[in-house]
Protein backbone atom coordinates (compact mmCIF):
# COMPACT_ATOMS: atom_id res chain seq x y z
CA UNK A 1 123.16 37.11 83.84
CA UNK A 2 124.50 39.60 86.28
CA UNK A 3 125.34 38.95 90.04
CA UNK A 4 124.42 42.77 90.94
CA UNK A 5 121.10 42.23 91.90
CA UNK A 6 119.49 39.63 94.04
CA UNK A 7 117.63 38.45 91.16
CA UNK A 8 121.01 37.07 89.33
CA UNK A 9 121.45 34.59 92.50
CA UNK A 10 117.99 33.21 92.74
CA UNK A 11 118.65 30.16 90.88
CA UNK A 12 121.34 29.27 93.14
CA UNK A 13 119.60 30.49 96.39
CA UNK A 14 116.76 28.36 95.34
CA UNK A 15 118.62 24.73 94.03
CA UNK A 16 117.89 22.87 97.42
CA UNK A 17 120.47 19.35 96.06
CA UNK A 18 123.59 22.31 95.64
CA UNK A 19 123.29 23.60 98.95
CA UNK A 20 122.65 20.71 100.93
CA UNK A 21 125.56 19.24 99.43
CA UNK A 22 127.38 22.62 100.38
CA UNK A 23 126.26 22.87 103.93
CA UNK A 24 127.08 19.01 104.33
CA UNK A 25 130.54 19.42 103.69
CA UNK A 26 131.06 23.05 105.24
CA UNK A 27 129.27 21.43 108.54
CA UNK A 28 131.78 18.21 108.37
CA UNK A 29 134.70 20.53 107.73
CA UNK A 30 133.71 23.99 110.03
CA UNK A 31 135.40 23.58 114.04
CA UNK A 32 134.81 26.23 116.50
CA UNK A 33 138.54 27.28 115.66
CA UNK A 34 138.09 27.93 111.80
CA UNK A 35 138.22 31.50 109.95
CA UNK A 36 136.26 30.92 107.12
CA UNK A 37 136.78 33.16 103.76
CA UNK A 38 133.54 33.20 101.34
CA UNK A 39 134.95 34.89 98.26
CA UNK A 40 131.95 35.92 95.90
CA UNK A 41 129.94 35.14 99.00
CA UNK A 42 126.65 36.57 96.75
CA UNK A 43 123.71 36.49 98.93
CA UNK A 44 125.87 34.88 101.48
CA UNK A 45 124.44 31.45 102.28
CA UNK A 46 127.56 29.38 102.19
CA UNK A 47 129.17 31.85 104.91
CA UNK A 48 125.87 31.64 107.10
CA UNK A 49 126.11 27.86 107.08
CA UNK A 50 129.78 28.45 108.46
CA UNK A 51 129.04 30.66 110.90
CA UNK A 52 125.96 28.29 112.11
CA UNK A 53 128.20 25.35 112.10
CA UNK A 54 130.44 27.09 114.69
CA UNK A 55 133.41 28.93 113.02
CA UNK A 56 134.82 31.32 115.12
CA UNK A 57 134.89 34.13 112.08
CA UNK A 58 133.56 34.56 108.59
CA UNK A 59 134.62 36.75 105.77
CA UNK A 60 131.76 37.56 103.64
CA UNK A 61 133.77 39.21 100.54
CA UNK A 62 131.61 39.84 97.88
CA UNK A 63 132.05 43.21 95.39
CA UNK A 64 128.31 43.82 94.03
CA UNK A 65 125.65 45.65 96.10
CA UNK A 66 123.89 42.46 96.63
CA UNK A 67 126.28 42.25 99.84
CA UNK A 68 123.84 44.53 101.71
CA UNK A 69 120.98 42.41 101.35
CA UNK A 70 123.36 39.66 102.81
CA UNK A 71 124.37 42.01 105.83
CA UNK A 72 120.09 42.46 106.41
CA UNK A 73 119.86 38.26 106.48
CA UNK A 74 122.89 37.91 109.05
CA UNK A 75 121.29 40.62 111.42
CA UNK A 76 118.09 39.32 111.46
CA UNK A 77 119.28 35.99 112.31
CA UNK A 78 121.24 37.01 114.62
CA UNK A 79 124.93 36.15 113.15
CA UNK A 80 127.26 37.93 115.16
CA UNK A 81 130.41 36.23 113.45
CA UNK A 82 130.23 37.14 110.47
CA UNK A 83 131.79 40.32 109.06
CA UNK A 84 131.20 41.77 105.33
CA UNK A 85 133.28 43.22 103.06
CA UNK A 86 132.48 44.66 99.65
CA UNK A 87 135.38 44.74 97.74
CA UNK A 88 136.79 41.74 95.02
CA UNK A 89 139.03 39.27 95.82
CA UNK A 90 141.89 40.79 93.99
CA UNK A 91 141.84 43.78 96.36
CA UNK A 92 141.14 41.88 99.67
CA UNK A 93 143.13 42.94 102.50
CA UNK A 94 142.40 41.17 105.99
């Protein structure tokens, strides 16, 4: 399965138990003082659950095209606080 195409993160987009679980524990966790870092952020669901639970800043880092389908999802709900960067973990610089 590849991660380059929207189609290779459906499953997880779509498994409703995972990312309850997942925003349950970013919300418990997420104060408006946190800097959150979503490596392999995908689609970017995990870092828009961050950013509505408050944190100051997220870092959407994710190195397959799929990223700008995540940037379209932020600006049409209006998240201001989150900031995308295509490039892999391994070459990160913040």
């Amino acid at each position: 399965m590849s991660y380059n195409s929207t189609h290779g993160h459906h499953s997880m987009i779509l498994d409703r138990v995972r990312n309850e679980a997942y925003a349950r524990a970013i919300r418990a966790a997420v104060t408006p003082d946190s800097v959150v870092l979503d490596l392999g952020a995908g689609l970017g669901i995990l870092g828009f659950i961050a950013a509505k639970a408050g944190a100051k800043k997220v870092y959407s880092v994710e190195p397959a095209p799929v990223i700008e389908a995540a940037k379209m999802v932020a600006k049409a709900n209006g998240l201001t606080n989150v900031e995308f960067i295509q490039t892999t973990a391994e070459q990160l610089e913040l």
